[in-house]
N, C-alpha and C. Protein backbone atom coordinates (compact mmCIF):
# COMPACT_ATOMS: atom_id res chain seq x y z
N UNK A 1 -75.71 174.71 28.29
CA UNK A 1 -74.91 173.52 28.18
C UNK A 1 -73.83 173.67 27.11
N UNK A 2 -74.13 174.79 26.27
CA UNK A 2 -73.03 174.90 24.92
C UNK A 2 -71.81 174.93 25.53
N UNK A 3 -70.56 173.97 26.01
CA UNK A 3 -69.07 174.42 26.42
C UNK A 3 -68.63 173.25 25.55
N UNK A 4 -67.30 173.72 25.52
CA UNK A 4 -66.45 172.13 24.96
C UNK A 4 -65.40 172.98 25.54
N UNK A 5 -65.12 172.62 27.12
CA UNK A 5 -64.37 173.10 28.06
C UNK A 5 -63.66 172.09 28.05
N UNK A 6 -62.17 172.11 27.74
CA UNK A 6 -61.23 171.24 27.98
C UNK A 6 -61.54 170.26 29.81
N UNK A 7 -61.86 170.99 30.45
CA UNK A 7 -62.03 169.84 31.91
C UNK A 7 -62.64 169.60 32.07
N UNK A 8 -64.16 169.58 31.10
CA UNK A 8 -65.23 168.77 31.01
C UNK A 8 -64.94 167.48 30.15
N UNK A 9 -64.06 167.10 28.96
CA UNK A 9 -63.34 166.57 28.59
C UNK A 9 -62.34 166.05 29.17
N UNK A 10 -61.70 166.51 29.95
CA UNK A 10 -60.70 165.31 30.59
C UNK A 10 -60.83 164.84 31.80
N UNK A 11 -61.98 165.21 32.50
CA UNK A 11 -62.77 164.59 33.77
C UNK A 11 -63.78 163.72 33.17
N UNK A 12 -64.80 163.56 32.32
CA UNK A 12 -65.57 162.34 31.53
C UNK A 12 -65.75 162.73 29.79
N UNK A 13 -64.63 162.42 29.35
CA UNK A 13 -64.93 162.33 27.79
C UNK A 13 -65.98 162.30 27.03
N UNK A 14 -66.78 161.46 27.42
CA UNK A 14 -68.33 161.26 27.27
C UNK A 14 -69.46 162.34 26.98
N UNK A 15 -68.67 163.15 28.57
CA UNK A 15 -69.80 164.17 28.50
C UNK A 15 -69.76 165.60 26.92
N UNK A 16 -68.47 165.31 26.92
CA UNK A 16 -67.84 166.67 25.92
C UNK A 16 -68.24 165.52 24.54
N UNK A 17 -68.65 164.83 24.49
CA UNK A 17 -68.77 164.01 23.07
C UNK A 17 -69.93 163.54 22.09
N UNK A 18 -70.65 162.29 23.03
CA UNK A 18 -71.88 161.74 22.64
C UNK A 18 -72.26 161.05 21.22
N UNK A 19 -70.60 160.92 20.88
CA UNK A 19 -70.78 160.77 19.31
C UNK A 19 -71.30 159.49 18.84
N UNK A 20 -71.30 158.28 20.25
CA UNK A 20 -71.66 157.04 20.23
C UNK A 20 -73.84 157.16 20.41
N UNK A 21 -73.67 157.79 20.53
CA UNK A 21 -75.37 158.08 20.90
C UNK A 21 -75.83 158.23 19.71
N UNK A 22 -75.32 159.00 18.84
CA UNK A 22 -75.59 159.61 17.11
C UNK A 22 -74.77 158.90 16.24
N UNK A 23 -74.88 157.72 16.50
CA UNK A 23 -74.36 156.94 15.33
C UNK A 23 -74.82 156.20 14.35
N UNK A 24 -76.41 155.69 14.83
CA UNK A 24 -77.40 155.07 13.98
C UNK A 24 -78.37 154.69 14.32
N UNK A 25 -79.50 154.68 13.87
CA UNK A 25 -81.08 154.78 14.16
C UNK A 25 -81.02 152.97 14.78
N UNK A 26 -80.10 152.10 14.64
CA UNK A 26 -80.35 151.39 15.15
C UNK A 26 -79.44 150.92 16.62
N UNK A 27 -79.29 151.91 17.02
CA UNK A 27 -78.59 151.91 18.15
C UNK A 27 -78.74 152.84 18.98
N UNK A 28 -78.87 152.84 19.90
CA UNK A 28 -78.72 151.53 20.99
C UNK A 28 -79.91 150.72 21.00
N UNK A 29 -79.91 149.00 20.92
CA UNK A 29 -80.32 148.30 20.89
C UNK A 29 -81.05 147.64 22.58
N UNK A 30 -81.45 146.77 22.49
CA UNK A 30 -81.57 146.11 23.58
C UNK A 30 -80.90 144.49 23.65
N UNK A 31 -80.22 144.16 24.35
CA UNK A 31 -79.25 143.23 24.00
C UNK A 31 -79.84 142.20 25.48
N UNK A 32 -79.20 142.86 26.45
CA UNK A 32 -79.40 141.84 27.51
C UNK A 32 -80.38 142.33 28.72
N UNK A 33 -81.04 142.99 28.20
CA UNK A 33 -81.78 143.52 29.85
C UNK A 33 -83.02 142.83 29.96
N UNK A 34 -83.14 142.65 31.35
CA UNK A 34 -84.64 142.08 31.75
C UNK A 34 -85.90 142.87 31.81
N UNK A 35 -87.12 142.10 31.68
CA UNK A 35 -88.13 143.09 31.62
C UNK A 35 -88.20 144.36 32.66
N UNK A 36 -87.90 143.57 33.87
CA UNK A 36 -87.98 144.90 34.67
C UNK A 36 -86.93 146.06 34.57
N UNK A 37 -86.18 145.88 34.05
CA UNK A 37 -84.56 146.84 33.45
C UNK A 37 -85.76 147.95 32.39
N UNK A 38 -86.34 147.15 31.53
CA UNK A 38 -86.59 147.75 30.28
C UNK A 38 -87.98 148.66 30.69
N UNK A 39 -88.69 148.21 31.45
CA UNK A 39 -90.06 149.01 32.00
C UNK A 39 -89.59 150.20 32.71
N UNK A 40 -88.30 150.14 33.17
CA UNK A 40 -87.68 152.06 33.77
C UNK A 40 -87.51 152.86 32.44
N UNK A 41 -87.24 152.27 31.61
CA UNK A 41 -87.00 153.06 30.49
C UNK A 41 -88.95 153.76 30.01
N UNK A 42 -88.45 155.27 29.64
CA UNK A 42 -89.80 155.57 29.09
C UNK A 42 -90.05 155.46 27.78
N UNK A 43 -91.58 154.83 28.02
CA UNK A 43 -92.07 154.42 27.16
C UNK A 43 -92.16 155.09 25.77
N UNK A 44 -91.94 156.68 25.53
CA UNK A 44 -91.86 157.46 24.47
C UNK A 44 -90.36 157.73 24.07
N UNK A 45 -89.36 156.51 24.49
CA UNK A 45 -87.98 156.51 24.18
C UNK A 45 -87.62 155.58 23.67
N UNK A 46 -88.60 154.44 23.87
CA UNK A 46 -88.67 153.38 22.70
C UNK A 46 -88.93 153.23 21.59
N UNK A 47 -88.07 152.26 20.64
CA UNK A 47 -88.90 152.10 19.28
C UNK A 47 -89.50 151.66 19.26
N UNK A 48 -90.56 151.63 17.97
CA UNK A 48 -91.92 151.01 18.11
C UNK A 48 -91.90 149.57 18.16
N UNK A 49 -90.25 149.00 17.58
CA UNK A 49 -90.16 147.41 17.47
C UNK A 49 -90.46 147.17 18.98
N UNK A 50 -89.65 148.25 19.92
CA UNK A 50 -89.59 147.46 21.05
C UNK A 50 -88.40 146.83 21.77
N UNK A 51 -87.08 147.17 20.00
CA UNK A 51 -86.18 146.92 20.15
C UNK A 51 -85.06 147.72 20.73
N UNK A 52 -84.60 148.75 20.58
CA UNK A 52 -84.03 149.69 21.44
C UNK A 52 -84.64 150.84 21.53
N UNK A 53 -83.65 151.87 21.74
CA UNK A 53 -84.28 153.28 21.79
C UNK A 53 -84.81 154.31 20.56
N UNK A 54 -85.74 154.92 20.76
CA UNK A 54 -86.31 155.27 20.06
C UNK A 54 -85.08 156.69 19.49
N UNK A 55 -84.88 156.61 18.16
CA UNK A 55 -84.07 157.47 17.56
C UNK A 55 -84.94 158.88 16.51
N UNK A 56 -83.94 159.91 16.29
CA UNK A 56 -84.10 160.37 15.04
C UNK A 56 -83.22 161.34 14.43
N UNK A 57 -83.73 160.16 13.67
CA UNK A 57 -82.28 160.36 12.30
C UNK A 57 -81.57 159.06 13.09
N UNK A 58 -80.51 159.76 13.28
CA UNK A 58 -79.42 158.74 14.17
C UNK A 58 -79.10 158.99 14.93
N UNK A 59 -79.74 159.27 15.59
CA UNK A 59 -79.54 160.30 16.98
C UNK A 59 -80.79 159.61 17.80
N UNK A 60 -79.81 158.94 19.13
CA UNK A 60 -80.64 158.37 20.42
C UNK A 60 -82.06 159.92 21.26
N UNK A 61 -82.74 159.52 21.02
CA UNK A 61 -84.04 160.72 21.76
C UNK A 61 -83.74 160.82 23.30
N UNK A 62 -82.70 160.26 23.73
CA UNK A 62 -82.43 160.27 25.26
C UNK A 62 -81.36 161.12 25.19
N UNK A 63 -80.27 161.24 23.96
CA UNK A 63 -79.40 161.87 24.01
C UNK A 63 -79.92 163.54 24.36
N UNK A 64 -78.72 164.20 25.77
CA UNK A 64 -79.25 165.57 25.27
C UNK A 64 -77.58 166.62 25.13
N UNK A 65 -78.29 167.69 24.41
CA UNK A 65 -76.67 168.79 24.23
C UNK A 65 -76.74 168.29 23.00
N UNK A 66 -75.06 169.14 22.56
CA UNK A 66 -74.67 169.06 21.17
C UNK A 66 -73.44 168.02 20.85
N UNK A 67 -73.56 167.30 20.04
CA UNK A 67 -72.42 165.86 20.12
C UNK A 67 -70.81 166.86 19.45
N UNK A 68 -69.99 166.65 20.28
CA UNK A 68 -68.76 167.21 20.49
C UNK A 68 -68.31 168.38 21.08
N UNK A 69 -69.31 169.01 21.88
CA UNK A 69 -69.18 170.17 22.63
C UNK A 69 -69.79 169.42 23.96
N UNK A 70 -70.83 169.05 24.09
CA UNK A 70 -71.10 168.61 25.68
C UNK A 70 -72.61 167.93 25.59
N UNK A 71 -72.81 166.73 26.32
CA UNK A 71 -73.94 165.96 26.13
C UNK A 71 -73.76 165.00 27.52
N UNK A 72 -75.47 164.64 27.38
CA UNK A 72 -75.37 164.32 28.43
C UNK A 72 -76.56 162.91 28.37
N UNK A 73 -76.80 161.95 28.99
CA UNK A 73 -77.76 160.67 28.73
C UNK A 73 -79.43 161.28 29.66
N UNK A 74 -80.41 161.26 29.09
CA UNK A 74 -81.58 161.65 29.65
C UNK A 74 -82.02 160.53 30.47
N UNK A 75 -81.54 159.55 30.40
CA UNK A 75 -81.70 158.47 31.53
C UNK A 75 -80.71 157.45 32.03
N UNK A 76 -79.62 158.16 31.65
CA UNK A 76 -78.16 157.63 32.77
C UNK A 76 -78.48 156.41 33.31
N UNK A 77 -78.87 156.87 34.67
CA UNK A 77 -79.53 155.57 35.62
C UNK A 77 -80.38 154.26 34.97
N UNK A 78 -81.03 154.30 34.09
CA UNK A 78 -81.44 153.42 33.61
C UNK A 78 -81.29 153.19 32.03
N UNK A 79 -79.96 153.21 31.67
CA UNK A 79 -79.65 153.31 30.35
C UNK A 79 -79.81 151.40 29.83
N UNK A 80 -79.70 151.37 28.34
CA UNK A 80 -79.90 150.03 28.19
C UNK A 80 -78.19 149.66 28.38
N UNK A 81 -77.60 148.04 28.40
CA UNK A 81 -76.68 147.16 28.50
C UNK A 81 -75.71 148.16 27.81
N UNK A 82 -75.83 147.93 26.65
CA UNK A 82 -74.97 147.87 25.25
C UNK A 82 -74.06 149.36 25.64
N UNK A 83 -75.40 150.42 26.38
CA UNK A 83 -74.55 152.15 26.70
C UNK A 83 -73.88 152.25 27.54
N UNK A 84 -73.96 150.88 28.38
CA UNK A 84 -73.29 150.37 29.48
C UNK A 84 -71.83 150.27 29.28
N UNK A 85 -71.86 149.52 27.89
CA UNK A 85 -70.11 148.47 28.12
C UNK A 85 -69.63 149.69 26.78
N UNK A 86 -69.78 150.30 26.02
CA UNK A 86 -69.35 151.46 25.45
C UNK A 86 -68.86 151.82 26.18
N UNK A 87 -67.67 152.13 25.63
CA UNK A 87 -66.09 152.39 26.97
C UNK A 87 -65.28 153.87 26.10
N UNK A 88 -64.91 154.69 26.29
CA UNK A 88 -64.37 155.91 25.84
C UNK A 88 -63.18 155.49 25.24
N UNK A 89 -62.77 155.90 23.92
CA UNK A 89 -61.74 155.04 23.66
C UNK A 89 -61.50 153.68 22.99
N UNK A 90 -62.76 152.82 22.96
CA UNK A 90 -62.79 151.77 22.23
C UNK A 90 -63.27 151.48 21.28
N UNK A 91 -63.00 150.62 20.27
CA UNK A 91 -63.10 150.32 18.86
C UNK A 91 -65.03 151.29 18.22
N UNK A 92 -65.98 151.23 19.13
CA UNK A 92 -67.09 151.54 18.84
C UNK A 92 -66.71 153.20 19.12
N UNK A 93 -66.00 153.22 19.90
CA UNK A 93 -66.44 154.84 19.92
C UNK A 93 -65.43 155.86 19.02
N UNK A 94 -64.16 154.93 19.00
CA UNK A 94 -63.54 155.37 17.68
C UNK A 94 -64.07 155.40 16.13
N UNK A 95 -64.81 154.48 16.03
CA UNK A 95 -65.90 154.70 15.08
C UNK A 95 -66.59 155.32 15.01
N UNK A 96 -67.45 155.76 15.75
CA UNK A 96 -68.70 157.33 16.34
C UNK A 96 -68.21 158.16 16.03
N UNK A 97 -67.03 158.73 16.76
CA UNK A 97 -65.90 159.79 16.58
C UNK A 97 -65.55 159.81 15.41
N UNK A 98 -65.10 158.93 14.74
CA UNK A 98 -64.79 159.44 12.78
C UNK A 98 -65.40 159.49 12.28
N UNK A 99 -67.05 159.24 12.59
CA UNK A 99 -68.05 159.83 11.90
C UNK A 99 -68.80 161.04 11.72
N UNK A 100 -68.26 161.80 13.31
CA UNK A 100 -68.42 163.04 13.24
C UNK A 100 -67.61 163.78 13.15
N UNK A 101 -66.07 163.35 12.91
CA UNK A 101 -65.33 164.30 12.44
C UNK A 101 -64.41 164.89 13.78
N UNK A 102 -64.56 163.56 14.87
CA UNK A 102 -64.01 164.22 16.09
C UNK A 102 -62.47 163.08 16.22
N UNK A 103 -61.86 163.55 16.65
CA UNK A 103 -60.27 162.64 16.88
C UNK A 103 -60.54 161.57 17.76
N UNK A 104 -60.16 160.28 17.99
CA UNK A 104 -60.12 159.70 18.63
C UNK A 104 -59.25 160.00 19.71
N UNK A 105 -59.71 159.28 20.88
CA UNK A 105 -59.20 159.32 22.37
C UNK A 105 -58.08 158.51 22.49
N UNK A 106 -56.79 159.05 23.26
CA UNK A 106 -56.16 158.59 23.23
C UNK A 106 -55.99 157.98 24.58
């Protein structure tokens, strides 16, 4: 998975990035999903609150790859809300990105 191939980057930004995934042990949260939303999620990816995903360090445990070369979501399909509306490019992920030292999207 090690590339940070320019057309993996300009076909989904996301994937060449992940910097929003490793941004803080308390994120990603659980905001709006229903029980049955939250029971696809596995159970050893949760925090123990119950409240979002289970992290370490600051780094989402679903996240996989290396954040700014290429990454990828270990449960895409059933990700929580919040990983949902995280948009490439916007105020949250320009924040992620200057935390790891990566340029924002233009």
């Amino acid at each position: 998975m090690e590339t940070n191939d320019p057309a993996i980057a300009a076909q989904n930004p996301c994937q060449a990035c992940g910097a929003c995934c490793s941004y803080s042990s308390n994120w990603p949260r659980f905001t709006t999903e229903n029980d049955a939303a939250l029971d696809l999620i596995p159970t050893d990816l949760v925090n123990e609150r119950l409240s979002g995903m289970r992290c370490e360090g600051e780094r989402c445990t679903a996240l996989r790859g290396k954040v700014g070369v290429a990454t990828s979501c270990g449960i895409y399909a059933m990700r929580p809300q919040v990983c949902r509306t995280c948009m490439p490019g916007d105020a949250e992920c320009a924040m992620a990105r200057k935390r790891h030292g990566l340029p924002a999207l233009v």
